[in-house]
Protein backbone atom coordinates (compact mmCIF):
# COMPACT_ATOMS: atom_id res chain seq x y z
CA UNK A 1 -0.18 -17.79 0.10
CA UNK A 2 -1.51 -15.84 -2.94
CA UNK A 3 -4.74 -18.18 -3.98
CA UNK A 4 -6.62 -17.20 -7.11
CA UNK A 5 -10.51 -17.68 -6.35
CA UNK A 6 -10.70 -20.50 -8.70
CA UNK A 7 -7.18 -22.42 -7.06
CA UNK A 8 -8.70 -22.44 -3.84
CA UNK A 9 -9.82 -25.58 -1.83
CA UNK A 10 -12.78 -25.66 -0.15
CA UNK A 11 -12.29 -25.73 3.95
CA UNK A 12 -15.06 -25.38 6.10
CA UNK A 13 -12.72 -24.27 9.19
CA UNK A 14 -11.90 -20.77 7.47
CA UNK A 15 -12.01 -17.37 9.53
CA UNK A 16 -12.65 -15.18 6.88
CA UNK A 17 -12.59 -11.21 5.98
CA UNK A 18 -13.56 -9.17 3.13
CA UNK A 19 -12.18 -6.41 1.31
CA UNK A 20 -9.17 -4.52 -0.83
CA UNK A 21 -7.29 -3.66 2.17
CA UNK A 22 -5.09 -1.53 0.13
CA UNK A 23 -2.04 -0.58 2.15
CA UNK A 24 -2.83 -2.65 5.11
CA UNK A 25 -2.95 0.24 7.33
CA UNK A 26 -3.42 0.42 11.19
CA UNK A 27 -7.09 -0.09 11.44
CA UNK A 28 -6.98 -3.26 9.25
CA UNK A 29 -3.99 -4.46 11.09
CA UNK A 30 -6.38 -3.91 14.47
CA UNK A 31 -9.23 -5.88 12.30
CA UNK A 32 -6.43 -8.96 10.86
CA UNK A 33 -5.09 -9.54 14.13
CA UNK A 34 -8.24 -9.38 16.35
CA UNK A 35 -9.40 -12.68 13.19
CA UNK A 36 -6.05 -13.91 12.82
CA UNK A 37 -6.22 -14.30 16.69
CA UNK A 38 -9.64 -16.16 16.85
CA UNK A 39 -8.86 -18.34 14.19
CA UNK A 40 -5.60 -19.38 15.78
CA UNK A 41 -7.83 -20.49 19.07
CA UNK A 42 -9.84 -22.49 16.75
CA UNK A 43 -7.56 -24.03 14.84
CA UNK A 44 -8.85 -22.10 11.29
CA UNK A 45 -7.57 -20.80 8.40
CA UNK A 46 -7.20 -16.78 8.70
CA UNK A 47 -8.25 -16.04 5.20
CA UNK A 48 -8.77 -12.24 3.24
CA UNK A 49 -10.89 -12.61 0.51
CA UNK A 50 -10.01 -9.47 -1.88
CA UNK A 51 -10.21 -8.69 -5.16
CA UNK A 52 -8.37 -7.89 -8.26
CA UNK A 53 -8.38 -5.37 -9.92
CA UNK A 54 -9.48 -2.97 -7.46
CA UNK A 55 -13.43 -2.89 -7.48
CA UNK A 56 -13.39 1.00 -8.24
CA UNK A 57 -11.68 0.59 -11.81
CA UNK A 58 -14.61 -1.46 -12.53
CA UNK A 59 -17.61 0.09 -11.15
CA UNK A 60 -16.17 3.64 -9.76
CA UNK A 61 -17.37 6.83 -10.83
CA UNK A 62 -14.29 6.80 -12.73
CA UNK A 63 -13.53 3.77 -14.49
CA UNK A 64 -9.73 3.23 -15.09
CA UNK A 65 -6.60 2.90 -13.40
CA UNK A 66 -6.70 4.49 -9.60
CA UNK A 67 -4.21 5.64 -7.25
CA UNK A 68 -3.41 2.44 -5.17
CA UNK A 69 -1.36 2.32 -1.92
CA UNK A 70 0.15 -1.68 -2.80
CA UNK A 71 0.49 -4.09 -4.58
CA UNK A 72 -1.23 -7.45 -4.09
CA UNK A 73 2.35 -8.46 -3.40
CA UNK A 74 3.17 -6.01 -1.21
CA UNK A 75 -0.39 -6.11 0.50
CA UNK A 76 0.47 -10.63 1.20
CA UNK A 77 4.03 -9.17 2.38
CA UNK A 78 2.31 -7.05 5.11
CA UNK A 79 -0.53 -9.94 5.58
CA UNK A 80 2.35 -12.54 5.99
CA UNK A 81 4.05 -10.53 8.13
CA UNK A 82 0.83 -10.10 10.83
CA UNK A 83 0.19 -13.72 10.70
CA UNK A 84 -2.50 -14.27 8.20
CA UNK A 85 -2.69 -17.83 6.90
CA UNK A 86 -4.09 -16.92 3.44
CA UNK A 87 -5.01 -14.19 0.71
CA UNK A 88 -7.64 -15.14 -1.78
CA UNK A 89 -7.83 -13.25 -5.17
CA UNK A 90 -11.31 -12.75 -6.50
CA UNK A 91 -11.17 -11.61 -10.32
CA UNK A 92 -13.25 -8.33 -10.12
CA UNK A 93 -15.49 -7.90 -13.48
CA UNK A 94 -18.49 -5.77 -14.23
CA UNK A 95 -20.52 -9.42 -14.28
CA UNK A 96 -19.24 -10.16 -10.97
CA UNK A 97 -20.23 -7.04 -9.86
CA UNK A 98 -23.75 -8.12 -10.14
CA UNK A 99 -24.09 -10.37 -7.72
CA UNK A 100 -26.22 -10.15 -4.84
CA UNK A 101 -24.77 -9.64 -0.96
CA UNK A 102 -26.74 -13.05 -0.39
CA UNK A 103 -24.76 -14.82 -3.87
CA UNK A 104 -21.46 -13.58 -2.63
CA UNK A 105 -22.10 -15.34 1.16
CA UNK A 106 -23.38 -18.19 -0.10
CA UNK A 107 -21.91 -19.26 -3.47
CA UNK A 108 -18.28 -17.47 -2.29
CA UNK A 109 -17.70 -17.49 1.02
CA UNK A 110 -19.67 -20.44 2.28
CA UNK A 111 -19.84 -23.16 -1.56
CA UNK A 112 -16.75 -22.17 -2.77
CA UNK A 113 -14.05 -21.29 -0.08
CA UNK A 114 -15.48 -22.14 3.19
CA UNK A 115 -16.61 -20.33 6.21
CA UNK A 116 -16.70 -20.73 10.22
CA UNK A 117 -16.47 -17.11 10.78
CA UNK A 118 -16.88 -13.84 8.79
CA UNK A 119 -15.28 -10.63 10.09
CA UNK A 120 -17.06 -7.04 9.17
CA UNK A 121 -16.12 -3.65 9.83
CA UNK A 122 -18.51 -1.41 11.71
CA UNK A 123 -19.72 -0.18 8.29
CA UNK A 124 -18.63 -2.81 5.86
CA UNK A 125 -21.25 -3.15 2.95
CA UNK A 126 -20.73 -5.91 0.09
CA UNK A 127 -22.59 -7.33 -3.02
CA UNK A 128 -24.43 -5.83 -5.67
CA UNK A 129 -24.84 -2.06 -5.06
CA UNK A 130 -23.30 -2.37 -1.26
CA UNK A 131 -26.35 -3.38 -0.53
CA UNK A 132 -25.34 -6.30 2.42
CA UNK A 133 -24.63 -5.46 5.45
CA UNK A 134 -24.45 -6.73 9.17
CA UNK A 135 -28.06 -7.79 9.42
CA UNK A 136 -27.72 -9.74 6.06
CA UNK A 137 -24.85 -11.65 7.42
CA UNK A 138 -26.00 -12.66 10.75
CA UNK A 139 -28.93 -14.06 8.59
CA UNK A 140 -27.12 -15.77 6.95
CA UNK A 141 -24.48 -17.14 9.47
CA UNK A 142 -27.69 -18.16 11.23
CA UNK A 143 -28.54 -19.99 7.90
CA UNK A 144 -25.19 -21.40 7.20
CA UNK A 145 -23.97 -21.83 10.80
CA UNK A 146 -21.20 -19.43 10.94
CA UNK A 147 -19.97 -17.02 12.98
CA UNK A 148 -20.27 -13.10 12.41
CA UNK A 149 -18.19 -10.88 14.07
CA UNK A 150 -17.72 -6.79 14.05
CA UNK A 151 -14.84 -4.79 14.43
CA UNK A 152 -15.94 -1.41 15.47
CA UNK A 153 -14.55 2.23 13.86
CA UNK A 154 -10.72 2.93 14.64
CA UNK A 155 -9.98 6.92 14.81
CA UNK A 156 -6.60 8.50 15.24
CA UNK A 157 -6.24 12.22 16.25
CA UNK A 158 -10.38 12.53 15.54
CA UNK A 159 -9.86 11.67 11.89
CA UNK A 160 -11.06 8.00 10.48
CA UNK A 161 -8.15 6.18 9.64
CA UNK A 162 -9.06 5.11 5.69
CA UNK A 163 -7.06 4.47 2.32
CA UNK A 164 -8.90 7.25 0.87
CA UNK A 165 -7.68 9.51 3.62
CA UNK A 166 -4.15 8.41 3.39
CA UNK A 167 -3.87 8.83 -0.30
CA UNK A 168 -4.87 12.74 0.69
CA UNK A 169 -2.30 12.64 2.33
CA UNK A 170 0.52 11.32 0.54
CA UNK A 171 -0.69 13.41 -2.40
CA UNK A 172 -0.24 16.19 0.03
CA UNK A 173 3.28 14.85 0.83
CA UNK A 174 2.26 14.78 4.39
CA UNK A 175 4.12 11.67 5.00
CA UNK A 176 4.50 11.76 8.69
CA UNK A 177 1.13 10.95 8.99
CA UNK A 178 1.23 8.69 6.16
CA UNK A 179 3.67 6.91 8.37
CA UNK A 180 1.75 7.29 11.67
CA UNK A 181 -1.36 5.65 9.68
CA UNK A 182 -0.08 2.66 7.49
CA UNK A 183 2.51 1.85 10.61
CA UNK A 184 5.34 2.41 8.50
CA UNK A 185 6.41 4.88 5.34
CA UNK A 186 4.90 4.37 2.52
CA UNK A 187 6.83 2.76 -0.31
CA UNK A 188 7.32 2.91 -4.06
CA UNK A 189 9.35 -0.32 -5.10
CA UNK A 190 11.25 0.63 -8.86
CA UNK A 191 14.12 -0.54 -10.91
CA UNK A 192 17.12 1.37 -10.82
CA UNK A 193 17.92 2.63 -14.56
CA UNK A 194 20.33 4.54 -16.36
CA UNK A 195 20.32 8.44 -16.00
CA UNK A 196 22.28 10.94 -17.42
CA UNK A 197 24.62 10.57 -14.65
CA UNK A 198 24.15 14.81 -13.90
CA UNK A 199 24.33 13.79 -10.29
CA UNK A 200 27.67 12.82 -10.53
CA UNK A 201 29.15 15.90 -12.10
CA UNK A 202 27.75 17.77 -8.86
CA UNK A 203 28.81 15.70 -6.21
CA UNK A 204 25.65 13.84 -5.69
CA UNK A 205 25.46 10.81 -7.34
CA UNK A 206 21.79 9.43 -7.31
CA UNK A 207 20.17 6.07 -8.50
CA UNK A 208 17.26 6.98 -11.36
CA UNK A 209 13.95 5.25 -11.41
CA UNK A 210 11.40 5.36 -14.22
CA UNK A 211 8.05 5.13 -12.21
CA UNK A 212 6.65 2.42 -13.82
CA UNK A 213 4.55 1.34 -11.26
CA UNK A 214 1.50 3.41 -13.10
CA UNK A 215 -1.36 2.11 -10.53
CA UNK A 216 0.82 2.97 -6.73
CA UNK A 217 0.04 6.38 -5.62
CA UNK A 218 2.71 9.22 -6.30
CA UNK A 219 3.65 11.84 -3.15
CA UNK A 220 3.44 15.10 -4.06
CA UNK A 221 6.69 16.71 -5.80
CA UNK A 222 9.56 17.82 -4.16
CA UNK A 223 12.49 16.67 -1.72
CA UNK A 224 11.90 13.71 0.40
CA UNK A 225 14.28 12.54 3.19
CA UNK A 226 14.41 8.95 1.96
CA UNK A 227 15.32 5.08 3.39
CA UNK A 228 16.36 2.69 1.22
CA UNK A 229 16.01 -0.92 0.58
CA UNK A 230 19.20 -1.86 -1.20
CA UNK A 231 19.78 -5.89 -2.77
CA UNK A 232 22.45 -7.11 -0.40
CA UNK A 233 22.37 -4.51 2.12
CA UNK A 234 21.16 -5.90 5.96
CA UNK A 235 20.05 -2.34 6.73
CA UNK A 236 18.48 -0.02 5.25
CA UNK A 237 20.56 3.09 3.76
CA UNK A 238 19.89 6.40 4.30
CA UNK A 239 19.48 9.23 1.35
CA UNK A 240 17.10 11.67 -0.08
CA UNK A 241 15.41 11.96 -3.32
CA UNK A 242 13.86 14.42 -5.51
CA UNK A 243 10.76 13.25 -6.79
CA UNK A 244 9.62 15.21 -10.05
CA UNK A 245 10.83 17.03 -13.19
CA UNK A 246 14.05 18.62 -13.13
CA UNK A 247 12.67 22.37 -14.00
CA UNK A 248 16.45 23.41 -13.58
CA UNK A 249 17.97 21.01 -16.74
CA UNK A 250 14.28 21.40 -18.40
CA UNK A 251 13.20 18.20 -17.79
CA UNK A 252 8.72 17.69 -18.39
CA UNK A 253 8.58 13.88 -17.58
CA UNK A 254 8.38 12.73 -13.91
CA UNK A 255 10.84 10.45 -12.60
CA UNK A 256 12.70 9.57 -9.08
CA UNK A 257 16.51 10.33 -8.21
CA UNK A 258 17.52 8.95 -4.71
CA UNK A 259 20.81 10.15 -3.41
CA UNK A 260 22.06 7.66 -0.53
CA UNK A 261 23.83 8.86 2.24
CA UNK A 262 28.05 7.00 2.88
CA UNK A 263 27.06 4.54 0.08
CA UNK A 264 29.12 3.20 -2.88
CA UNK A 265 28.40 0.55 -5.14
CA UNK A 266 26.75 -0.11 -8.74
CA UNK A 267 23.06 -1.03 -8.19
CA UNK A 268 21.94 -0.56 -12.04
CA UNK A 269 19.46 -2.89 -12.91
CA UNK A 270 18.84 -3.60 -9.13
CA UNK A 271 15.46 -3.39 -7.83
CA UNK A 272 14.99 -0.95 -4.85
CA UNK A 273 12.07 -0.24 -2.22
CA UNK A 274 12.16 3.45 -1.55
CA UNK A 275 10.44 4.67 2.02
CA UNK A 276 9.22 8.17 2.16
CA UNK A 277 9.92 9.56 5.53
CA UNK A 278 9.38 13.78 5.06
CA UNK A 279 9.11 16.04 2.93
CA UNK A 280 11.95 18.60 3.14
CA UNK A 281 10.92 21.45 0.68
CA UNK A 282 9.23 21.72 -2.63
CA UNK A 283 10.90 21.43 -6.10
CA UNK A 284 12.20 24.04 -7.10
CA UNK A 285 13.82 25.72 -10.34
CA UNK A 286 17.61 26.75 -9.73
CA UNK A 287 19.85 29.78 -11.68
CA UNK A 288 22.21 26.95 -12.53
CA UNK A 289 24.38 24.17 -10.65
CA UNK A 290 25.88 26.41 -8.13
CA UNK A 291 22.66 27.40 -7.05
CA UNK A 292 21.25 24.04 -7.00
CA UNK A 293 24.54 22.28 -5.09
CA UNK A 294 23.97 24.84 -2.33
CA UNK A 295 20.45 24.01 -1.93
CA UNK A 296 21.69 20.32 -1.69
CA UNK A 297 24.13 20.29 0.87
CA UNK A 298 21.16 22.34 2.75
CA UNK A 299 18.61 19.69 1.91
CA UNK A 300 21.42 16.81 3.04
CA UNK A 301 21.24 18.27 6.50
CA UNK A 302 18.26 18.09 6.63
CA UNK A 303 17.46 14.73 5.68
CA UNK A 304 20.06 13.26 7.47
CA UNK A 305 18.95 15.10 10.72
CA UNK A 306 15.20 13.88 9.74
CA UNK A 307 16.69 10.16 9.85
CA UNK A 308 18.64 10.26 12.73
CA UNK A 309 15.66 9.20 14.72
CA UNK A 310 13.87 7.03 11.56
């Protein structure tokens, strides 16, 4: 469950980690199931204490809205879906900011929630200026009598496997390693709206979203071959999508079109979870619609060939 800090009851038999854990990739699945393993041996509560809104739009370098990889509902989906017993919301605020590593342990973790073991990574730092680290926390596990255990540094293909390195690289619309480092395709969930049905008119018909989810990071522009979560639908339908402006009708605002592959049916209103798989070519400004309904049927090859193996 979803527990705002000041919901929770207090349980000394928690196993508990700290941090935003945005996307959930692969190296904090490797952390959550190495705790979510030890607490099931124990009989404990595998608990992620995080924190809302993300620390960074509070005390970054630039305050304000940042690119974010999920949701806090689509971060617990992911959680859920590993095993994890709990998610605890902390409300993030420039006063909360100021506490001290040692206030966080012991007035958080150990007063308020309850602690029999506290996961780190190999270079996690908390509290007031980062200053906390593994020393501080055996200390105080020593002090407290829990448990404090490390997860050391996961690399893939010599790079470190981070959030800020994955939003790289879905800004650089490399989204096959996206996919190799969250463990699936990355996602932007939308409501489909009304368009000016220009699809149509050229033989592909394609569901319009507004992109109204302002905080979740936004691939870099162009031609995506696309899966689909559809309401109703057991599996997942195949497409592609354009992700951009429309520089042939002279469109300026941004928006997503998804064109799905066999598909019929009136999803207006519906809301749709959109999986980026790869990025076919870049957007591009046609003569007219000729022009642009060749390029099409090319990118539809494409895409579908992409997805036969997706």
């Amino acid at each position: 469950m979803i527990t705002p800090l000041k919901d929770v009851q207090y349980h000394k038999n928690r196993a508990i980690t700290v941090g935003t854990f945005d996307g959930v990739h692969i190296g904090h699945q490797a952390l959550l199931k190495h705790l979510i393993q030890a607490a099931n041996q124990k009989n404990s509560i595998s608990t992620l204490v995080t924190f809302d809104p993300h620390p960074r739009e509070v005390i970054g370098s630039t305050k304000g809205p940042i690119c974010l990889l999920s949701s806090l509902q689509e971060r617990y989906a992911k959680l859920r879906a590993l095993g994890l017993d709990e998610m605890v919301v902390i409300p993030f605020t420039r006063s909360f900011s100021l506490k001290s590593s040692t206030e966080f342990i012991e007035e958080v973790l150990v007063q308020s929630i309850g602690c029999q073991e506290l996961w780190i990574g190999y270079d996690h730092h908390y509290g007031k200026d980062r200053e906390g680290g593994y020393p501080l926390a055996v200390e105080l596990g020593e002090k407290h009598h829990f448990k404090v255990s490390v997860f050391p540094e996961l690399t893939q293909d010599e790079h470190e496997v981070s959030s800020t390195v994955i939003r790289k690289a879905i800004h650089d619309g490399d989204m096959t390693a996206v996919t190799k480092m969250l463990g699936q395709p990355y996602v932007l969930q939308e409501t489909v709206i009304m368009g000016d049905k220009r699809g149509r008119t050229l033989g592909y018909p394609t569901l319009n979203f507004g992109l109204t989810e302002r905080k979740k990071c936004l691939p870099k522009s162009g031609v995506y071959a696309v899966l689909c979560e559809v309401q109703g639908e057991a599996e997942l339908v195949k497409g592609m999508a354009n992700l951009g402006v429309r520089p042939t009708f002279g469109a300026s605002t941004p928006n997503l079109e998804v064109h799905l592959f066999d598909y019929q049916g009136d999803l207006y209103g519906t809301e749709c979870r959109v999986h980026f798989v790869q990025r076919i070519r870049d957007e591009q400004s046609f003569d007219g619609p000729i022009a642009l309904v060749e390029q099409l049927q090319k990118d539809e090859v494409e895409a579908r060939k992409t997805l036969e193996t997706a």
